[in-house]
C-alpha atoms as a PDB file:
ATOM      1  CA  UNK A   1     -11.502 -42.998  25.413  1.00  0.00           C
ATOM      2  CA  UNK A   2     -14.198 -40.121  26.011  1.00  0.00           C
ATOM      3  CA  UNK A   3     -11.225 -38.055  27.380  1.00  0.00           C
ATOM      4  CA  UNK A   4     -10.185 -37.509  23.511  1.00  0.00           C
ATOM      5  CA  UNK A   5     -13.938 -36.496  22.184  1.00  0.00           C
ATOM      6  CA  UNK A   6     -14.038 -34.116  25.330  1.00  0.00           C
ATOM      7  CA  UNK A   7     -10.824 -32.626  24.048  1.00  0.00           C
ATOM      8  CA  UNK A   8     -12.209 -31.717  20.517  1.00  0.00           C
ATOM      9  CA  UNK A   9     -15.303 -29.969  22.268  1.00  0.00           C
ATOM     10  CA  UNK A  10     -13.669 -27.605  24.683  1.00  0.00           C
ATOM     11  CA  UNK A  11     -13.934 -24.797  21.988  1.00  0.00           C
ATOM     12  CA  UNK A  12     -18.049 -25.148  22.823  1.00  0.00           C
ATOM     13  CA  UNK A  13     -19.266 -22.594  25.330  1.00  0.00           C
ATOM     14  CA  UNK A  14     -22.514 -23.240  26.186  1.00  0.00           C
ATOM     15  CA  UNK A  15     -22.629 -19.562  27.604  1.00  0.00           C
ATOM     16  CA  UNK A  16     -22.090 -18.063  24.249  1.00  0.00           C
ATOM     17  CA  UNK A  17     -25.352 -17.895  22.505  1.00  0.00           C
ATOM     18  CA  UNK A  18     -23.700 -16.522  19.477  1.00  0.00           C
ATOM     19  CA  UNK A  19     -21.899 -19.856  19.402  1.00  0.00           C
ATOM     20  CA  UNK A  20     -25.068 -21.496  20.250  1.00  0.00           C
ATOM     21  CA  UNK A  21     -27.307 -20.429  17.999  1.00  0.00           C
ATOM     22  CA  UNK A  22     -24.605 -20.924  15.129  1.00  0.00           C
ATOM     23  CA  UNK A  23     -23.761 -24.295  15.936  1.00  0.00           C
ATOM     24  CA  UNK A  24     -27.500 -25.311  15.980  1.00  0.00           C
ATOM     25  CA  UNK A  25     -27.221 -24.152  12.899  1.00  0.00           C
ATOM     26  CA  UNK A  26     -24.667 -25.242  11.381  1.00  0.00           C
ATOM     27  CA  UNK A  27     -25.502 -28.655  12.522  1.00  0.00           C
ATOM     28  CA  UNK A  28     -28.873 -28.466  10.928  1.00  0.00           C
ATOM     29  CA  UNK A  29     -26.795 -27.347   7.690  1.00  0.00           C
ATOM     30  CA  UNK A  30     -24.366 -29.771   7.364  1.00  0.00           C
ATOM     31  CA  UNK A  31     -26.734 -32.654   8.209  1.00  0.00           C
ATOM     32  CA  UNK A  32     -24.926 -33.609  10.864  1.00  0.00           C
ATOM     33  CA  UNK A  33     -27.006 -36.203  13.577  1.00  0.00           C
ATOM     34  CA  UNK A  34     -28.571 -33.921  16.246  1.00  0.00           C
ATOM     35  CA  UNK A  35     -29.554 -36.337  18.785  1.00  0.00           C
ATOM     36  CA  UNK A  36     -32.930 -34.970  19.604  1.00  0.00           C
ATOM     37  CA  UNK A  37     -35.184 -32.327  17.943  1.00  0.00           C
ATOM     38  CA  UNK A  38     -34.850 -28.803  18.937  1.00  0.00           C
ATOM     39  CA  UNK A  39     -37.185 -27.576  20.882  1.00  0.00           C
ATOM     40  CA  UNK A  40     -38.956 -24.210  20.200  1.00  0.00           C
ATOM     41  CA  UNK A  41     -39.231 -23.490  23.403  1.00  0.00           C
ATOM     42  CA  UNK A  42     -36.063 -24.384  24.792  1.00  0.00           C
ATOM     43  CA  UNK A  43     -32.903 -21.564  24.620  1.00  0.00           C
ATOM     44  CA  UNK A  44     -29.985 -22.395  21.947  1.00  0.00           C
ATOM     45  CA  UNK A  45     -27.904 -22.425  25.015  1.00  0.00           C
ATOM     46  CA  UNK A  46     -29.556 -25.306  27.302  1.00  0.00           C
ATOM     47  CA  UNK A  47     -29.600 -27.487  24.154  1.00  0.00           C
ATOM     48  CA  UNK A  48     -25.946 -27.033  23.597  1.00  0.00           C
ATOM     49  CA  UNK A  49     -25.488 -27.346  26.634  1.00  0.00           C
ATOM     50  CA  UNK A  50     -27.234 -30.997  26.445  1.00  0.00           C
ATOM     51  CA  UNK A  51     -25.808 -31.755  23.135  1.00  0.00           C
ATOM     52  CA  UNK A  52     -22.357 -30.768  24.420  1.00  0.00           C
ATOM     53  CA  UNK A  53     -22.995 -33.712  27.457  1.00  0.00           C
ATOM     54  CA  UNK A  54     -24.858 -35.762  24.953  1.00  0.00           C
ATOM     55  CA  UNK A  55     -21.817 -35.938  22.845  1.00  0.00           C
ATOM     56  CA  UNK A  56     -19.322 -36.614  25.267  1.00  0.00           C
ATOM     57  CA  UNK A  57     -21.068 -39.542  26.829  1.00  0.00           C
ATOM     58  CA  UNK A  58     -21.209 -40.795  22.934  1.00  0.00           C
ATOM     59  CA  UNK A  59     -18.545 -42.734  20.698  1.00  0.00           C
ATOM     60  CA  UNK A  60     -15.675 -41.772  21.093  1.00  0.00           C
ATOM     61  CA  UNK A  61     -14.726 -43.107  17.412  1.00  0.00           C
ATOM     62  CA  UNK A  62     -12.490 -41.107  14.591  1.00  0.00           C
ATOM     63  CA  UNK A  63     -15.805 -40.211  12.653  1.00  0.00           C
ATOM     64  CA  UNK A  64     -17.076 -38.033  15.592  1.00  0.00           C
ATOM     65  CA  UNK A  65     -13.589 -36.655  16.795  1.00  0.00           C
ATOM     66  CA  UNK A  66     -13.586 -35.386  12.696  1.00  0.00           C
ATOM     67  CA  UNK A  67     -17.097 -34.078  12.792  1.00  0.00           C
ATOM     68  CA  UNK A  68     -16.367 -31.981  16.147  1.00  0.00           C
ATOM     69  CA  UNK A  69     -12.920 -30.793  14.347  1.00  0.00           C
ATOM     70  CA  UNK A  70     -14.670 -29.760  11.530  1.00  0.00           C
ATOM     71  CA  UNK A  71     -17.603 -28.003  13.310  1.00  0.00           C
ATOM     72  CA  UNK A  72     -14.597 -26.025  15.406  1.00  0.00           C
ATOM     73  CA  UNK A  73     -12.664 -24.934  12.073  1.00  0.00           C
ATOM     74  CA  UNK A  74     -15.715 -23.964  10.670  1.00  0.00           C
ATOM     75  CA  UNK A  75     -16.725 -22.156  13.937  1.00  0.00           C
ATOM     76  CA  UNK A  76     -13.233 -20.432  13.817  1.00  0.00           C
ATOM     77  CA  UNK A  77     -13.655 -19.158  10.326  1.00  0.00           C
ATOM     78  CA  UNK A  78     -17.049 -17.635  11.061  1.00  0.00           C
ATOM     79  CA  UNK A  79     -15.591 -16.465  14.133  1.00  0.00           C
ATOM     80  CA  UNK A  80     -13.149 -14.622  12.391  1.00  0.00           C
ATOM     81  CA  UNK A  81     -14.965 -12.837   9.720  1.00  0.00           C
ATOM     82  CA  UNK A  82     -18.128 -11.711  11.929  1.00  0.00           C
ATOM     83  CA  UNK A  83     -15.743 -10.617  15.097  1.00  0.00           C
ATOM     84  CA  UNK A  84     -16.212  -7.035  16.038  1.00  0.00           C
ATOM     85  CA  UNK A  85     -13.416  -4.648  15.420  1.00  0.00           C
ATOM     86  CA  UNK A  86     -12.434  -2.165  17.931  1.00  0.00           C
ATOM     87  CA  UNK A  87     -12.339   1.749  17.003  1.00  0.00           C
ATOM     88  CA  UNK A  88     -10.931   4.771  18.534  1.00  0.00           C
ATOM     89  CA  UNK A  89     -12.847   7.827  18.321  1.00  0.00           C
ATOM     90  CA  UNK A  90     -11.901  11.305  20.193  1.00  0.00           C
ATOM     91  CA  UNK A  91     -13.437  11.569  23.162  1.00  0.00           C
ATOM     92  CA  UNK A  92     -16.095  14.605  21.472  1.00  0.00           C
ATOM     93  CA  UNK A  93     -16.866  12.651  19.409  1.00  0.00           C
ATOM     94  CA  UNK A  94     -17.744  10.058  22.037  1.00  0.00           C
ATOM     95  CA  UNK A  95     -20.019  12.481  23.736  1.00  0.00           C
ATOM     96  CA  UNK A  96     -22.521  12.602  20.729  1.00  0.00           C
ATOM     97  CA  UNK A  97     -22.327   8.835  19.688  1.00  0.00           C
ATOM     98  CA  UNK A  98     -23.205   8.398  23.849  1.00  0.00           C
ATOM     99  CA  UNK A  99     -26.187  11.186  23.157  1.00  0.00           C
ATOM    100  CA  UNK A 100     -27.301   9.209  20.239  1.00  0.00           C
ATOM    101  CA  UNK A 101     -27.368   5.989  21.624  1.00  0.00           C
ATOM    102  CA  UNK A 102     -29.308   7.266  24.469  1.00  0.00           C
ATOM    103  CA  UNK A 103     -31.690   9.081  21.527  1.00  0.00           C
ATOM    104  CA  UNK A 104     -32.050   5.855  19.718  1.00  0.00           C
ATOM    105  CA  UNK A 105     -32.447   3.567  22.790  1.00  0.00           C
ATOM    106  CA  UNK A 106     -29.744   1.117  21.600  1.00  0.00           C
ATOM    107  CA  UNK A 107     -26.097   0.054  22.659  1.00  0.00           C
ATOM    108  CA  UNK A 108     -22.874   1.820  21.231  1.00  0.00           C
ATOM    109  CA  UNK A 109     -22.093  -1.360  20.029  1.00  0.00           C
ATOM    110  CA  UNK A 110     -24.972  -1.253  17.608  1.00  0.00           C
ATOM    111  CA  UNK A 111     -24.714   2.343  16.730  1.00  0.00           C
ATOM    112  CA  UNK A 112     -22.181   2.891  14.450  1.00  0.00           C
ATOM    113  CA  UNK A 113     -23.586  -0.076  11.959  1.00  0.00           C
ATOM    114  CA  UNK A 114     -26.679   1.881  12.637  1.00  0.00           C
ATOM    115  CA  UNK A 115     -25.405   5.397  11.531  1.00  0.00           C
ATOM    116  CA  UNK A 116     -23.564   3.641   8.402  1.00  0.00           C
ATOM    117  CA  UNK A 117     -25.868   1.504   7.478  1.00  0.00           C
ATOM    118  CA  UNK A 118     -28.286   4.594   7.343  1.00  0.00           C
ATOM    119  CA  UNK A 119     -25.170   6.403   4.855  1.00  0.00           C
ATOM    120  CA  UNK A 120     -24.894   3.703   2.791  1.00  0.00           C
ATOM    121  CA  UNK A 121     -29.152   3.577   2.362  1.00  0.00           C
ATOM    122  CA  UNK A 122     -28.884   7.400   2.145  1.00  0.00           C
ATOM    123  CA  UNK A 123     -26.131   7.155  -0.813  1.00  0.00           C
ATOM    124  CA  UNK A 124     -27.959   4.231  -2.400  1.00  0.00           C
ATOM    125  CA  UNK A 125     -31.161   6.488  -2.895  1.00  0.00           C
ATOM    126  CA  UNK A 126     -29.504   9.377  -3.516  1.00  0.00           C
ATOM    127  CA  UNK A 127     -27.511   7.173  -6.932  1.00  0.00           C
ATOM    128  CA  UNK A 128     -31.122   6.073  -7.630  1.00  0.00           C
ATOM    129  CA  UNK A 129     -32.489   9.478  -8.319  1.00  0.00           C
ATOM    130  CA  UNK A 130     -29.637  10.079  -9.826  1.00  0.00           C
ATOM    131  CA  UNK A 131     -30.360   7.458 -12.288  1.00  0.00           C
ATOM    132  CA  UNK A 132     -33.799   8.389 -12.878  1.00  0.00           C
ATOM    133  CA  UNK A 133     -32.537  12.118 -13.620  1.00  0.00           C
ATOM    134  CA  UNK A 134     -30.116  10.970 -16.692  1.00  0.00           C
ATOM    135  CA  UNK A 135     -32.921  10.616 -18.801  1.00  0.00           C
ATOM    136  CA  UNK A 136     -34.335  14.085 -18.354  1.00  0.00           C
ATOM    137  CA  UNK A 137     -30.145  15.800 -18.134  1.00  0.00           C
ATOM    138  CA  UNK A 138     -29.657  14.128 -21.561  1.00  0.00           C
ATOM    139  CA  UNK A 139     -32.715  15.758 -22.710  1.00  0.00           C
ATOM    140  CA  UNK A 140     -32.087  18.831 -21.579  1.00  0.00           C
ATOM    141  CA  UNK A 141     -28.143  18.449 -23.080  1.00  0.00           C
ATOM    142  CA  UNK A 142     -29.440  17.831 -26.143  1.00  0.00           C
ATOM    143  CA  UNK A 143     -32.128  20.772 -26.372  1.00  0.00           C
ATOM    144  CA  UNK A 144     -29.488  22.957 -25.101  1.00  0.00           C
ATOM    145  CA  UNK A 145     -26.962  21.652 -27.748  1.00  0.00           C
ATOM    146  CA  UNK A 146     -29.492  22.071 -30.576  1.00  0.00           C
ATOM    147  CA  UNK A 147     -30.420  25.665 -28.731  1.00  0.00           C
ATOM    148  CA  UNK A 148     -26.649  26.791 -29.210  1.00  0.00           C
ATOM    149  CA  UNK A 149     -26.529  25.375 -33.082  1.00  0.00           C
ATOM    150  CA  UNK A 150     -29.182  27.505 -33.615  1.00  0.00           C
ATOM    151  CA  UNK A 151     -27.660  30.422 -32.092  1.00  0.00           C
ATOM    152  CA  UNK A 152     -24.749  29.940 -33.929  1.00  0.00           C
ATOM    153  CA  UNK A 153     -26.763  29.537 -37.076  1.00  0.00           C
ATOM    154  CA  UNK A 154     -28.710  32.800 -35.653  1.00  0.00           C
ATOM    155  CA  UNK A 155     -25.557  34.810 -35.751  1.00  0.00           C
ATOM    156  CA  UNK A 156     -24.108  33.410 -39.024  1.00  0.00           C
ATOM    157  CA  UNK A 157     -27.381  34.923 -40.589  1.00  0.00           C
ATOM    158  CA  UNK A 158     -26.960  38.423 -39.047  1.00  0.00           C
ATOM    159  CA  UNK A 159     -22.984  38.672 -40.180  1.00  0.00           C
ATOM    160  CA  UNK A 160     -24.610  37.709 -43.424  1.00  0.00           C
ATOM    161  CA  UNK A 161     -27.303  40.084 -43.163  1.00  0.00           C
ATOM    162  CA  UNK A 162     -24.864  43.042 -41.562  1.00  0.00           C
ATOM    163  CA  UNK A 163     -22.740  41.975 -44.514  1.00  0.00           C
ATOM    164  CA  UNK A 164     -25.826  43.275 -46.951  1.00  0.00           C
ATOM    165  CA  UNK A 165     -26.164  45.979 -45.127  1.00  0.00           C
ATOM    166  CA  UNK A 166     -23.031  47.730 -44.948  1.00  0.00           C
ATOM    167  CA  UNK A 167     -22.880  46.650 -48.514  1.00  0.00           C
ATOM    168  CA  UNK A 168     -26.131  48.683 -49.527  1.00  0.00           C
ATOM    169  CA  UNK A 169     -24.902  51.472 -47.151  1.00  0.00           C
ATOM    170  CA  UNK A 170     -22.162  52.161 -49.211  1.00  0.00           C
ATOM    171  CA  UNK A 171     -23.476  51.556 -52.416  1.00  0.00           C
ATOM    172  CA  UNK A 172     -26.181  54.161 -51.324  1.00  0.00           C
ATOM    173  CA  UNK A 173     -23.281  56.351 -50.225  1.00  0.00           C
ATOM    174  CA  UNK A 174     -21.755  56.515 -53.692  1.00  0.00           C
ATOM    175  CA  UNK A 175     -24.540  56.918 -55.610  1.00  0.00           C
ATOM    176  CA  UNK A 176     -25.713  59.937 -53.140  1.00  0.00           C
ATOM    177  CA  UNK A 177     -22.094  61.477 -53.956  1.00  0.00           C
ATOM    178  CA  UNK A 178     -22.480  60.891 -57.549  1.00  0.00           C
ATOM    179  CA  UNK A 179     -26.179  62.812 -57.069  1.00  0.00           C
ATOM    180  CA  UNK A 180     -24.708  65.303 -55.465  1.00  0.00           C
ATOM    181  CA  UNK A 181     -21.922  65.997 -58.090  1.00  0.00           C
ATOM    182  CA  UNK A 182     -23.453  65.300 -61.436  1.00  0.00           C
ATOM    183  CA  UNK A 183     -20.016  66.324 -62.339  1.00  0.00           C
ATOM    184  CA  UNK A 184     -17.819  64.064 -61.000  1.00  0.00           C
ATOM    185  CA  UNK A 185     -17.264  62.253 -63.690  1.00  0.00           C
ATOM    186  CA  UNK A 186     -15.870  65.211 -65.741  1.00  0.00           C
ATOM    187  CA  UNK A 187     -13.447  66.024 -62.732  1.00  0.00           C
ATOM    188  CA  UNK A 188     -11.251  63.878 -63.886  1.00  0.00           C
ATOM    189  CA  UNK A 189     -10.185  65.676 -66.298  1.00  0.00           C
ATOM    190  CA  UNK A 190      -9.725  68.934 -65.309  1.00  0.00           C
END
């Protein structure tokens, strides 16, 4: 009978602590019976280890052969959406991701996370200023819309004003010609 509950906990590898820590875990979460506390001092990995034994020398009834299916899809899923990926990069590239890591004192693995992690932070503050500038840009949009109404006004006013002038300039022109020829208005006759 245990040979069937050994069966649905082959997926468990004690040497994963990744595994480890997330089954304690999830365990905890789901309210599932842990059969001892966990101790502080002890490494996620002994204790599965233990639990893995503990559960195999247990019941081997339906209800735990669901729980440790359960646990394994759930494991799976997690699994699958936290796996690493695996990316190509040319090989200069390589070179200055191997001079960083050695710069920063931490794995390639943990690098590139690193270096976007730090873009995404960089482009995050950089949209936050951003936001605190619209304020002061639509300010400034305005004054420089109401500056160019009054330039336009401003020009209106001198065509008016040029208007005038040329206006009075030849006024003054014809009555200087009629000064000047106090006869002009007999010439018409002759």
């Amino acid at each position: 009978m245990r040979k069937n509950i050994a069966k649905e906990l082959t997926w468990i590898n004690p040497k994963n602590e990744r595994q480890a820590e997330w089954l304690t875990n999830y365990m905890v979460k789901q309210g599932l019976p842990v059969y001892r506390e966990i101790d502080l001092d002890e490494h996620y990995l002994d204790y599965i280890l233990n639990l893995k034994d503990h559960w195999q020398e247990g019941d081997d009834n339906a209800e735990n052969r669901e729980l440790a299916r359960k646990a394994k899809n759930a494991w799976n899923n997690y699994a699958k959406r936290t796996d690493n990926y695996q990316v190509s990069i040319p090989r200069k590239y390589k070179k200055v991701f191997d001079r960083l890591a050695k710069k920063y004192d931490i794995p390639l693995s943990k690098l590139l996370p690193m270096l976007v992690n730090d873009e995404l932070n960089r482009l995050e503050d950089k949209r936050e200023k951003e936001k605190d500038y619209l304020p002061e840009v639509s300010r400034l949009n305005q004054q420089l819309e109401d500056k160019n109404n009054e330039i336009a006004r401003l020009q209106t006013e001198l065509y008016e004003k040029q208007l005038l002038i040329s206006k009075f300039e030849k006024k003054q022109i014809e009555e200087d010609t009629t000064e000047q020829n106090p006869f002009s208005e007999f010439n018409e006759f002759e």
